[in-house]
Protein backbone atom coordinates (compact mmCIF):
# COMPACT_ATOMS: atom_id res chain seq x y z
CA UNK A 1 -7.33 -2.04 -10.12
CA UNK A 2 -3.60 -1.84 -10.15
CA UNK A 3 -1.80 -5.44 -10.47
CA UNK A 4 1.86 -5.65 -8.69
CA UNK A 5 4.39 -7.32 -11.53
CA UNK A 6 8.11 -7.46 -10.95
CA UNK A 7 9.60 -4.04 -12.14
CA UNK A 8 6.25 -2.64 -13.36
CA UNK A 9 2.60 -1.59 -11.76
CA UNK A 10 -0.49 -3.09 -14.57
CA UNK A 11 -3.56 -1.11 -14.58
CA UNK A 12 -6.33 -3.00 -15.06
CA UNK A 13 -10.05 -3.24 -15.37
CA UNK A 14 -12.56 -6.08 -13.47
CA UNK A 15 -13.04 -6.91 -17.12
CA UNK A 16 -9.75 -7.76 -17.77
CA UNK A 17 -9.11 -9.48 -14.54
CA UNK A 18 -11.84 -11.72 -15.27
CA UNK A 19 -10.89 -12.38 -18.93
CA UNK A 20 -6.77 -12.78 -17.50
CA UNK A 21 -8.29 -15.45 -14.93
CA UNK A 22 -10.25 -17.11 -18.00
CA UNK A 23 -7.22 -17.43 -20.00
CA UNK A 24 -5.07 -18.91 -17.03
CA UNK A 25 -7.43 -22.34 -17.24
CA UNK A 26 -6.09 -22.89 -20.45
CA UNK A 27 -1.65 -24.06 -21.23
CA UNK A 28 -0.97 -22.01 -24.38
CA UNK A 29 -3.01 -18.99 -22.56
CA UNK A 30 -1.10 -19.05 -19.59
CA UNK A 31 1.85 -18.66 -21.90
CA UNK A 32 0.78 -16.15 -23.99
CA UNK A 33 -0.76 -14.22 -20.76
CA UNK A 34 3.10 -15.08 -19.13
CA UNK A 35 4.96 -13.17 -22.27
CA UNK A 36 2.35 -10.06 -22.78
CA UNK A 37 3.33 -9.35 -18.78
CA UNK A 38 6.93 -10.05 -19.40
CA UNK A 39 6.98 -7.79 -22.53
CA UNK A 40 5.08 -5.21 -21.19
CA UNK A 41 7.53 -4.52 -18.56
CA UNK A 42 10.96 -5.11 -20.42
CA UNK A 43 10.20 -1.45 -22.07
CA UNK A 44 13.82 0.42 -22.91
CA UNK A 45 14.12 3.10 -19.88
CA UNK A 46 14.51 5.82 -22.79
CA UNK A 47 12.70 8.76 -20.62
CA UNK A 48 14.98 7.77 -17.04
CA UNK A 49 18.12 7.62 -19.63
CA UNK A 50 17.08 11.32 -20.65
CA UNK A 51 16.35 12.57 -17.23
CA UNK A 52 19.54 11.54 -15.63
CA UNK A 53 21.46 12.88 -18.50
CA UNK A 54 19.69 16.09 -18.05
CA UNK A 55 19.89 16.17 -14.65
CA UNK A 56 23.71 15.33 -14.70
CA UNK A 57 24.35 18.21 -17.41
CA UNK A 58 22.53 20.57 -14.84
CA UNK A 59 24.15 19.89 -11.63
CA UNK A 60 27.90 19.80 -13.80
CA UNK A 61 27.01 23.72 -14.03
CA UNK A 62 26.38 24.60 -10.91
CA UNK A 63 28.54 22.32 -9.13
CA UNK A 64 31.53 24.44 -7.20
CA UNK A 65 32.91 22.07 -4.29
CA UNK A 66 35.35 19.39 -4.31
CA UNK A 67 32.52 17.10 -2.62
CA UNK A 68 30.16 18.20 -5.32
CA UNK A 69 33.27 16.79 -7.87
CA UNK A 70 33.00 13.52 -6.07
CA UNK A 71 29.29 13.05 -6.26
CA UNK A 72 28.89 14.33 -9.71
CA UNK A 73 31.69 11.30 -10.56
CA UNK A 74 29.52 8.99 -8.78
CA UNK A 75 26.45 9.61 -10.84
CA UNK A 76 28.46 9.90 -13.88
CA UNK A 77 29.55 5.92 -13.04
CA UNK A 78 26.43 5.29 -12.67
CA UNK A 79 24.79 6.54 -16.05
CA UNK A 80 27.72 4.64 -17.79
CA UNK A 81 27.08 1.54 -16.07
CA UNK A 82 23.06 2.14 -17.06
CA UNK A 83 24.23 3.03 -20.71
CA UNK A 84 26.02 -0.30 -20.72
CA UNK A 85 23.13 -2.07 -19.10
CA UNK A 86 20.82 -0.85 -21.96
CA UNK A 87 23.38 -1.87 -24.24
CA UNK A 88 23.44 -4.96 -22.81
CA UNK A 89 19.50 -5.66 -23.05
CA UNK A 90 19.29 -5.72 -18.95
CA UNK A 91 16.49 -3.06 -19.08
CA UNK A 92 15.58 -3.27 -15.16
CA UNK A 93 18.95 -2.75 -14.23
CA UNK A 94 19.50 0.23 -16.65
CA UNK A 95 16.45 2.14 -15.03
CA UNK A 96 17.21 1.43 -11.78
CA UNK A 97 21.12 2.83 -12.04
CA UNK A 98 19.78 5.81 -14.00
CA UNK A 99 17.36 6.65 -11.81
CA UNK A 100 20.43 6.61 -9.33
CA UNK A 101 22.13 8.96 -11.23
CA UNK A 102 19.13 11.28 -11.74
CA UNK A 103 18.98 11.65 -7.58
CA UNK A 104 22.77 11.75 -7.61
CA UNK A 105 22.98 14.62 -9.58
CA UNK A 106 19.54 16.46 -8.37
CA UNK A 107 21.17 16.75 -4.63
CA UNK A 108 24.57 17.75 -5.73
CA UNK A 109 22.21 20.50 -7.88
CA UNK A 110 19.95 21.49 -4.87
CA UNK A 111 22.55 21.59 -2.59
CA UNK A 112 24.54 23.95 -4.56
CA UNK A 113 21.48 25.96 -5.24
CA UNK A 114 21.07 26.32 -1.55
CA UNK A 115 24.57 27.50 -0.67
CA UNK A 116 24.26 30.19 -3.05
């Protein structure tokens, strides 16, 4: 069973489900239960952070067009503003601007694979 949690997808077993619904009758579980989700999802976006520097690197060698210039800025922008989100401890909002960058970069790659 998959559980929906703000910025993150749980997987867990009927098991667990029954022992999380145990521990919600009790205060100090619900709080307990309330941080293990919270930390479990505030993970450092190391691997996203990689790929979009990896996939900026790539598409900066192929790149030929002035419009390919412009989008390869974009994505740049937007892996600085995700460095400075990690920096900054605001983990959702680093993953979600490097993943940005990672699909910035990947068109401005594919396209200039295809015009080749």
């Amino acid at each position: 069973m998959t559980v929906p949690v703000t910025g993150c997808t749980l997987r867990v077993t009927t098991l667990e489900v029954r022992q999380i619904r145990m521990a919600l009758r009790f205060p100090l579980r619900r709080l307990l239960l309330a941080l293990l989700l919270v930390t479990a999802c505030a993970q450092v976006p190391v691997q996203e952070m990689s790929d979009a520097r990896q996939a900026l690197q790539a598409a900066r060698a192929v790149a030929e067009g002035p419009g390919d210039l412009a989008r390869l800025d974009t994505a740049g922008r937007l892996l600085r503003e995700a460095e400075a989100a990690l920096e900054a401890g605001r983990y959702a909002d680093a993953r979600r601007l490097a993943n940005a960058a990672r699909v910035g970069a990947n068109e401005v790659r594919e396209a200039a694979a295809g015009s080749r």
